[in-house]
Protein backbone atom coordinates (compact mmCIF):
# COMPACT_ATOMS: atom_id res chain seq x y z
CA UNK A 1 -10.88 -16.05 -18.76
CA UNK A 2 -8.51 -13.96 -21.08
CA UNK A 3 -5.61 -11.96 -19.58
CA UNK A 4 -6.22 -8.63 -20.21
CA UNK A 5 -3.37 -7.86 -22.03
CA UNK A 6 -4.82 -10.59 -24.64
CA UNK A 7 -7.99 -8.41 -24.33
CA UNK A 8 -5.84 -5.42 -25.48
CA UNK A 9 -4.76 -7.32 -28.42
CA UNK A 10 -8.01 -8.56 -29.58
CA UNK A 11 -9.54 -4.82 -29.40
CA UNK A 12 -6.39 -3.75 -31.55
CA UNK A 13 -6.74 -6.75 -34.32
CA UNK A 14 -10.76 -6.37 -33.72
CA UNK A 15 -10.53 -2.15 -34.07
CA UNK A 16 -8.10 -2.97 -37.48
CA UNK A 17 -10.39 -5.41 -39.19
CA UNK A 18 -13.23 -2.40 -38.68
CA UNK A 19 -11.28 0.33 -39.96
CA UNK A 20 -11.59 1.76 -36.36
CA UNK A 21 -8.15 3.39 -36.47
CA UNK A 22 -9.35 5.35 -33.15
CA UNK A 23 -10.01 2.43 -31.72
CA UNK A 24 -6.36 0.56 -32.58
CA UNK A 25 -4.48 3.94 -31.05
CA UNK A 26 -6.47 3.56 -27.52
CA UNK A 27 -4.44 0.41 -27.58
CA UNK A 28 -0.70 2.39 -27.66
CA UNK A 29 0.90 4.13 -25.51
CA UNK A 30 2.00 7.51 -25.76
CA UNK A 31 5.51 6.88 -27.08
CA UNK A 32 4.72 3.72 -27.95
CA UNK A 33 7.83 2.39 -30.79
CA UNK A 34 6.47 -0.17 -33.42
CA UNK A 35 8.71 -1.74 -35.87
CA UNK A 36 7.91 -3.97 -39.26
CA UNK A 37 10.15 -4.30 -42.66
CA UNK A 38 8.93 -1.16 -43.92
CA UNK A 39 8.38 1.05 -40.94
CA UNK A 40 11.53 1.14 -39.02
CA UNK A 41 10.94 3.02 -35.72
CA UNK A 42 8.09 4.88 -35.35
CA UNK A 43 7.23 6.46 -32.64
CA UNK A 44 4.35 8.13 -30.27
CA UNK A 45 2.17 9.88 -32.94
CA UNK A 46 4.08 8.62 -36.08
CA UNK A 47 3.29 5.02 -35.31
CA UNK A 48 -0.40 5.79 -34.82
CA UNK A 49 -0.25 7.57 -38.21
CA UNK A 50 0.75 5.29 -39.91
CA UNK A 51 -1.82 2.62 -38.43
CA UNK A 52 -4.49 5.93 -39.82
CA UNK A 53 -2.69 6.15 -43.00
CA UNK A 54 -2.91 2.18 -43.76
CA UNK A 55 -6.53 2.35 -43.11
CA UNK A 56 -7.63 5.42 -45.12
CA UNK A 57 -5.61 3.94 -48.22
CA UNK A 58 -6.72 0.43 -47.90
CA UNK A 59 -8.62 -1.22 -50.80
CA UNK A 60 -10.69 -4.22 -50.16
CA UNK A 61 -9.37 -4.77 -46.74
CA UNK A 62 -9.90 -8.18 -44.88
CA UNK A 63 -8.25 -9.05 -41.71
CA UNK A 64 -7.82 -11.77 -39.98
CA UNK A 65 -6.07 -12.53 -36.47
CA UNK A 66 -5.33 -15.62 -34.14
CA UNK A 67 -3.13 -17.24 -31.89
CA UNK A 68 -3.17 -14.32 -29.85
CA UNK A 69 -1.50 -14.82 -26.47
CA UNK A 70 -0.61 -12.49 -23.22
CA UNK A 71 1.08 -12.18 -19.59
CA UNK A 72 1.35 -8.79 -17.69
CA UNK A 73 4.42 -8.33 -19.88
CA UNK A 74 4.55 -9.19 -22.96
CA UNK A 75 1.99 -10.49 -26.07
CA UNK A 76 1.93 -12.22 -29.65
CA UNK A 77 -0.66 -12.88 -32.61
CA UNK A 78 -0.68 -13.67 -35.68
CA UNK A 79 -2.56 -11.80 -38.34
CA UNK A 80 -3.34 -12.00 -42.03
CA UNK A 81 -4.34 -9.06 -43.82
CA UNK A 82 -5.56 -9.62 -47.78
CA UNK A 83 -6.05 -6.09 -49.84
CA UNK A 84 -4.87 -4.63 -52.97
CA UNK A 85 -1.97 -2.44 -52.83
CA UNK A 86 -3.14 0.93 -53.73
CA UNK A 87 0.13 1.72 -56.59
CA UNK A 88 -0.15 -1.23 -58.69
CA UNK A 89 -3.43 -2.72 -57.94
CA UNK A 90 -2.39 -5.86 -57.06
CA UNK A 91 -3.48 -8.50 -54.62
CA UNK A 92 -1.64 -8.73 -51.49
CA UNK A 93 -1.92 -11.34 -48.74
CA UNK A 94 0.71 -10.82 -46.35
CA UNK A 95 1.19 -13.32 -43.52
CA UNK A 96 2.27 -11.45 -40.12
CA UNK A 97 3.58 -11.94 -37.01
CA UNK A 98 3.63 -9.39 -33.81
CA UNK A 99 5.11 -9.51 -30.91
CA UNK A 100 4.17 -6.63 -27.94
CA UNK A 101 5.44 -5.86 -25.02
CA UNK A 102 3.14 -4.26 -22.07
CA UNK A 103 2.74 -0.90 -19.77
CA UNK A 104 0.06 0.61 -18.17
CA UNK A 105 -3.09 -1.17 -19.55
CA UNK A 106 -1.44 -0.19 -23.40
CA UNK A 107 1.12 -1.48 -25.66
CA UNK A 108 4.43 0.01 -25.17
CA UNK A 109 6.29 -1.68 -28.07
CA UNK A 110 4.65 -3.38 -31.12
CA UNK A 111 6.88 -5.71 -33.55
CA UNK A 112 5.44 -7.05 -36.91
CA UNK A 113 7.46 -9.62 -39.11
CA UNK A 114 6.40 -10.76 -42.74
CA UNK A 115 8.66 -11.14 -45.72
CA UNK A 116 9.28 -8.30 -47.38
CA UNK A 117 10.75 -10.23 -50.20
CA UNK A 118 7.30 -12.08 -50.56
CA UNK A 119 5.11 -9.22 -50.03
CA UNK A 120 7.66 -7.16 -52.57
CA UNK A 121 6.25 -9.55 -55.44
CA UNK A 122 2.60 -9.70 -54.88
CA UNK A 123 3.10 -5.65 -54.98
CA UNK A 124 5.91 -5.28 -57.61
CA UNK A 125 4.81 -8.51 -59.51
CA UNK A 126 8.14 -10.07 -62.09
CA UNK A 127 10.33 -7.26 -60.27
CA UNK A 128 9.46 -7.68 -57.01
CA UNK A 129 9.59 -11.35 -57.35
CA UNK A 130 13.04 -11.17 -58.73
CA UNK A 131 14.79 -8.67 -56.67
CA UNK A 132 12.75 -8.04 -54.04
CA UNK A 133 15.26 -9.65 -51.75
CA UNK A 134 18.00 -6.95 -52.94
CA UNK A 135 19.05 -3.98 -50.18
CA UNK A 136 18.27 -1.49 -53.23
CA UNK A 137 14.59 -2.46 -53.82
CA UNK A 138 13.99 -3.15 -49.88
CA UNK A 139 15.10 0.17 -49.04
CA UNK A 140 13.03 1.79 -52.02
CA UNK A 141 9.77 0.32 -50.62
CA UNK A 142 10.87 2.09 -47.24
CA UNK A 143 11.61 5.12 -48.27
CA UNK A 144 8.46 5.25 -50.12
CA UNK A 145 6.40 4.64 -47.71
CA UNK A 146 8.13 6.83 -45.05
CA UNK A 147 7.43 9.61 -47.60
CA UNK A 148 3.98 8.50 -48.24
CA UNK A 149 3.73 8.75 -43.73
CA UNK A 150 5.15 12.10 -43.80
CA UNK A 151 2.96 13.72 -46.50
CA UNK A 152 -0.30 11.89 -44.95
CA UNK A 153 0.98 13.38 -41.82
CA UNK A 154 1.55 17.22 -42.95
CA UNK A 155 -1.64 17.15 -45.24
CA UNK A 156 -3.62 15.98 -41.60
CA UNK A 157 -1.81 18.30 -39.65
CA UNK A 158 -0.65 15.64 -37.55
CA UNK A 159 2.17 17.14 -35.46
């Protein structure tokens, strides 16, 4: 039998692969702060946004999770998701790696890790390859896609 804090995990992973973003925000908390390369400290409604965002804009998604593991506390799994990034067109397959921590039946905090330098050149292509590793092109690809969050979120009315 699965702890139930695995179980939470597997709905979110299970909820992302079928573009269920309802069902991946029953999984947060209210405040809940989630963290990756890009996004840097969202929180409460702006992390479950973004998670909304990501799935209306996805092309060709495919998801795939495993090694997902839980205690009352805390949580990891890996995931894999394959699409084409909607600027350029290009194939992405970006490996990732979470890390949650626990309250309340929901997840309070959820941390992603992937390389942004890798996933900068199967988006950017030559560029990306090239200086994708750079502070100036990093930060570009955040501020980007913070932008991209706050427009979704004011043309949604998402306050």
């Amino acid at each position: 039998m699965s702890h139930p804090n695995e179980e939470i995990i597997n709905k979110f992973y299970s909820s992302f692969a079928a573009k269920n973003a309802q069902g991946m925000i029953e999984c947060y908390s209210d405040d809940v702060h989630f963290n990756d390369p890009v996004f840097k400290n969202l929180v409460g409604i702006k992390a479950k946004a973004m998670w909304q965002m990501l799935i209306e804009r996805s092309s060709g998604l495919d998801l795939k999770f495993s090694n997902i593991t839980a205690n009352d506390t805390t949580g990891s799994a890996d995931w894999v998701a394959e699409y084409n990034f909607s600027k350029t067109g290009r194939k992405i397959v970006n490996r990732i790696h979470a890390e949650f921590t626990f309250e309340n039946g929901k997840i309070k905090t959820h941390n992603d890790t992937f390389s942004l330098w890798k996933w900068a050149g199967m988006a950017l292509g030559f560029k990306g390859y090239l200086l994708g590793f750079t502070p100036i092109v990093q930060n570009q690809i955040r501020k980007e896609a913070v932008g991209g969050l706050e427009l979704y979120m004011k043309r949604k009315r998402i306050k």
